[in-house]
N, C-alpha and C. Protein backbone atom coordinates (compact mmCIF):
# COMPACT_ATOMS: atom_id res chain seq x y z
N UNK A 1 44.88 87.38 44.60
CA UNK A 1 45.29 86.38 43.64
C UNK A 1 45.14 84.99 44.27
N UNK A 2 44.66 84.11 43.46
CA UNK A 2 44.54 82.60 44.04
C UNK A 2 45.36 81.66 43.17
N UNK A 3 46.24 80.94 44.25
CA UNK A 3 47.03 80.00 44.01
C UNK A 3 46.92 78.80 44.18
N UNK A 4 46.15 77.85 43.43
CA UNK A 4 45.55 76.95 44.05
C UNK A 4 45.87 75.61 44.68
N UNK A 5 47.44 75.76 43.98
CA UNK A 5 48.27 74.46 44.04
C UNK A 5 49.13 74.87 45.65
N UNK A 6 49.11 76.09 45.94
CA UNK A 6 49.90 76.31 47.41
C UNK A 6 49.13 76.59 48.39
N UNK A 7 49.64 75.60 49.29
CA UNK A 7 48.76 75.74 50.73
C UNK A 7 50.18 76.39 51.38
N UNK A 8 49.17 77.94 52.33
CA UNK A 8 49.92 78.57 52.62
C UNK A 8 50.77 78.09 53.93
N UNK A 9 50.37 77.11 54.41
CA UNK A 9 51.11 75.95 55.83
C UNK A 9 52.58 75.75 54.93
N UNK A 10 52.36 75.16 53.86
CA UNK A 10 53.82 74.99 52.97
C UNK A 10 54.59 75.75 52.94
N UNK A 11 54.87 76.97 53.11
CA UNK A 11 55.98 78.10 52.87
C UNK A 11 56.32 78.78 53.77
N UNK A 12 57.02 79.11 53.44
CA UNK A 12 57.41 80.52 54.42
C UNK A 12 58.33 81.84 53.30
N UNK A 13 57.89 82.74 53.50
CA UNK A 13 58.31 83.71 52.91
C UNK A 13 59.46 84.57 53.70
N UNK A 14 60.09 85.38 52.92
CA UNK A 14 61.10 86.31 53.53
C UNK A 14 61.20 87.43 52.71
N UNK A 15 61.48 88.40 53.06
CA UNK A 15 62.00 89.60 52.51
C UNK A 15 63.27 90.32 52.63
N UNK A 16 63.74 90.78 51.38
CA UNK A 16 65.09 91.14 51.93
C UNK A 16 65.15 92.65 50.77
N UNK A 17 66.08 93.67 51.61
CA UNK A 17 66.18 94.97 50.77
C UNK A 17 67.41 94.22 49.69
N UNK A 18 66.61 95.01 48.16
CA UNK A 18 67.46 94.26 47.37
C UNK A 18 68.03 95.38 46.85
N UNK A 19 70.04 94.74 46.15
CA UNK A 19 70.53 96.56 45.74
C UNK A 19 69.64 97.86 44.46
N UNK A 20 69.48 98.30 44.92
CA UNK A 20 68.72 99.31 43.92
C UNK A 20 69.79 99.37 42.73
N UNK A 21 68.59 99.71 41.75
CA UNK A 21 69.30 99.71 40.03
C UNK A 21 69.94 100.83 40.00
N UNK A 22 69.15 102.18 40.53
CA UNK A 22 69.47 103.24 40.26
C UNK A 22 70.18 104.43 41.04
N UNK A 23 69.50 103.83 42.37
CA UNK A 23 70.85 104.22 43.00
C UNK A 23 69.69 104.87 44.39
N UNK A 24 68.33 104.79 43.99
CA UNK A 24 67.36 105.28 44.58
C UNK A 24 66.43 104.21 45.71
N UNK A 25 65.76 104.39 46.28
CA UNK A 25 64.96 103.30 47.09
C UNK A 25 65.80 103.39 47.96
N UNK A 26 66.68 103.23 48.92
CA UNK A 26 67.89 102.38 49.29
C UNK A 26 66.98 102.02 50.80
N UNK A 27 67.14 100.82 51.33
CA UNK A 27 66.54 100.45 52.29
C UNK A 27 65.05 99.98 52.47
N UNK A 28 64.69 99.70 50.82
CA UNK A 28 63.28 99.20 50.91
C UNK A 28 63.47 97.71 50.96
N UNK A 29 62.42 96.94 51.61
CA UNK A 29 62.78 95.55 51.35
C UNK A 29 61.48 95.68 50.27
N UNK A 30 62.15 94.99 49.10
CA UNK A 30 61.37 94.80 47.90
C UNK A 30 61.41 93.51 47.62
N UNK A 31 62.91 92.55 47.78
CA UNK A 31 63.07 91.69 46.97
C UNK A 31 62.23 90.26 48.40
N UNK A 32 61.95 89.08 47.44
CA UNK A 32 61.12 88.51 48.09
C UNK A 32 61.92 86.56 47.87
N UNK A 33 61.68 85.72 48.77
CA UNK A 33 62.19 84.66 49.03
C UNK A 33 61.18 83.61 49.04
N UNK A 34 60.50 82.94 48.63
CA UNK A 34 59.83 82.14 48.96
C UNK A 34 60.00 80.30 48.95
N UNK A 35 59.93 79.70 49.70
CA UNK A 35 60.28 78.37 50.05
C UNK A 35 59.20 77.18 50.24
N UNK A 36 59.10 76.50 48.88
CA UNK A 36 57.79 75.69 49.86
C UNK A 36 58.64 74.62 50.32
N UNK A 37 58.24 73.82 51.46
CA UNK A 37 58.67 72.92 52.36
C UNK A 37 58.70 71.69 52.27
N UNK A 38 57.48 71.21 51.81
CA UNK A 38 57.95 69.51 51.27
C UNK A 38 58.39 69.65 50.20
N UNK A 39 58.70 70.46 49.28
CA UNK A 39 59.57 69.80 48.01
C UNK A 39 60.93 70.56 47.80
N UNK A 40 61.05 71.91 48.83
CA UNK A 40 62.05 72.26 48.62
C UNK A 40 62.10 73.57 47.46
N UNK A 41 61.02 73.46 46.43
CA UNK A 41 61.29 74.76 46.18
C UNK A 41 61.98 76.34 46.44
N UNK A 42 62.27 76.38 45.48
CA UNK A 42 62.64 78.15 46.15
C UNK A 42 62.54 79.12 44.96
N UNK A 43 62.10 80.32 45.31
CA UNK A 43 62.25 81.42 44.00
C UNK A 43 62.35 82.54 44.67
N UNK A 44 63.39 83.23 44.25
CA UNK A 44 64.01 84.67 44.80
C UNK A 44 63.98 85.87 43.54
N UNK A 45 62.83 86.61 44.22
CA UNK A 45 62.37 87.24 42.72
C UNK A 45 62.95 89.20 43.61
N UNK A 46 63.09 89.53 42.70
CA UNK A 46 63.92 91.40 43.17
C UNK A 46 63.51 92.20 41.84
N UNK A 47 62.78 91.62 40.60
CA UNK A 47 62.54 92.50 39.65
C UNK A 47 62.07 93.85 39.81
N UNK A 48 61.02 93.60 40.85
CA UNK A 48 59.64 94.42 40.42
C UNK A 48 60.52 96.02 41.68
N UNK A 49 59.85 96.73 41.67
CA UNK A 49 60.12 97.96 42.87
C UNK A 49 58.90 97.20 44.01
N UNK A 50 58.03 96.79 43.68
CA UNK A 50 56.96 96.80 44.96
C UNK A 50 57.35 94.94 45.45
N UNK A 51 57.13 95.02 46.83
CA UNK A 51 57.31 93.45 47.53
C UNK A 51 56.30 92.67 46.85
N UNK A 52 55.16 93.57 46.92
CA UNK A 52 53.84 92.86 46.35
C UNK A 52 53.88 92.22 45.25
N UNK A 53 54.54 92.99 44.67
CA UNK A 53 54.30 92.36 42.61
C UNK A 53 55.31 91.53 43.12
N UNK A 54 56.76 91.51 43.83
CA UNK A 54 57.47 90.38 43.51
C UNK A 54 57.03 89.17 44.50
N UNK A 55 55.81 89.14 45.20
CA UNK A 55 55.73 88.03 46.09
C UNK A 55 54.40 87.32 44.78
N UNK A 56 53.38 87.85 43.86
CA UNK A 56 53.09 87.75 43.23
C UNK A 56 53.80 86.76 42.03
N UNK A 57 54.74 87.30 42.09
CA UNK A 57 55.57 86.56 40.78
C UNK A 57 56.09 85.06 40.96
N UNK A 58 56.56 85.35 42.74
CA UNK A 58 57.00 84.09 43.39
C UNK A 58 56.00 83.32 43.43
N UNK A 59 54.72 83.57 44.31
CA UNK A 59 53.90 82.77 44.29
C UNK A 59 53.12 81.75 42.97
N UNK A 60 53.31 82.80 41.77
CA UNK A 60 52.52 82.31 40.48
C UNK A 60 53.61 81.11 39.87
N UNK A 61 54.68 81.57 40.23
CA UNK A 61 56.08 80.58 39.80
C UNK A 61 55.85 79.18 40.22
N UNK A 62 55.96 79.44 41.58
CA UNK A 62 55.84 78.10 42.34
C UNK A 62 54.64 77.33 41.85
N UNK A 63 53.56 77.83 42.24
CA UNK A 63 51.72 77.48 41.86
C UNK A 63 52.11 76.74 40.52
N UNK A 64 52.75 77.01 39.08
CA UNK A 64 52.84 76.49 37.89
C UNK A 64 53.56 75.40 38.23
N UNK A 65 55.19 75.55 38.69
CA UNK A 65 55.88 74.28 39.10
C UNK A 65 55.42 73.48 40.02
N UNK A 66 53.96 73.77 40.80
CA UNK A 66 53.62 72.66 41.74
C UNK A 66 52.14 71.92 40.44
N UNK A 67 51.84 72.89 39.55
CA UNK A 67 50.69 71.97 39.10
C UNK A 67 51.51 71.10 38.00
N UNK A 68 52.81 71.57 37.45
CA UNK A 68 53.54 70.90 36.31
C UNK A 68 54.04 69.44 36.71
N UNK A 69 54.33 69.80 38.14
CA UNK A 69 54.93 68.59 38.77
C UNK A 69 54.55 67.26 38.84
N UNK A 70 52.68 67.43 39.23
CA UNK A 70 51.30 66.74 38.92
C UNK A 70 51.75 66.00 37.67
């Protein structure tokens, strides 16, 4: 996926195991943190089961609020 508005120097990501819905997973880190740095952003996304789709979600979040910002 290309994000064109985030340079990846700007962020830093984190992961953290988020509580399971169902009672299953327990100890996956799924849920995802992302921070860009000069403006302070942040989006803490735990929807998805996979890290991937939720670093996806973060990243596309931010990418819109950095081209809206423009």
């Amino acid at each position: 996926m290309d994000y064109p508005n985030v340079n990846v120097n700007d962020i830093r990501i984190f992961a953290w195991s988020s509580k399971p819905k169902t009672g299953f997973q327990i100890g996956t880190d799924n849920g995802v943190h992302v921070i860009h740095l000069p403006t302070g952003l942040e989006f803490k996304i735990d929807s998805e089961r996979s890290q991937h789709n939720n670093k996806h979600i973060a990243l596309s979040k931010l990418d819109k609020a950095l081209r809206e910002s423009k």
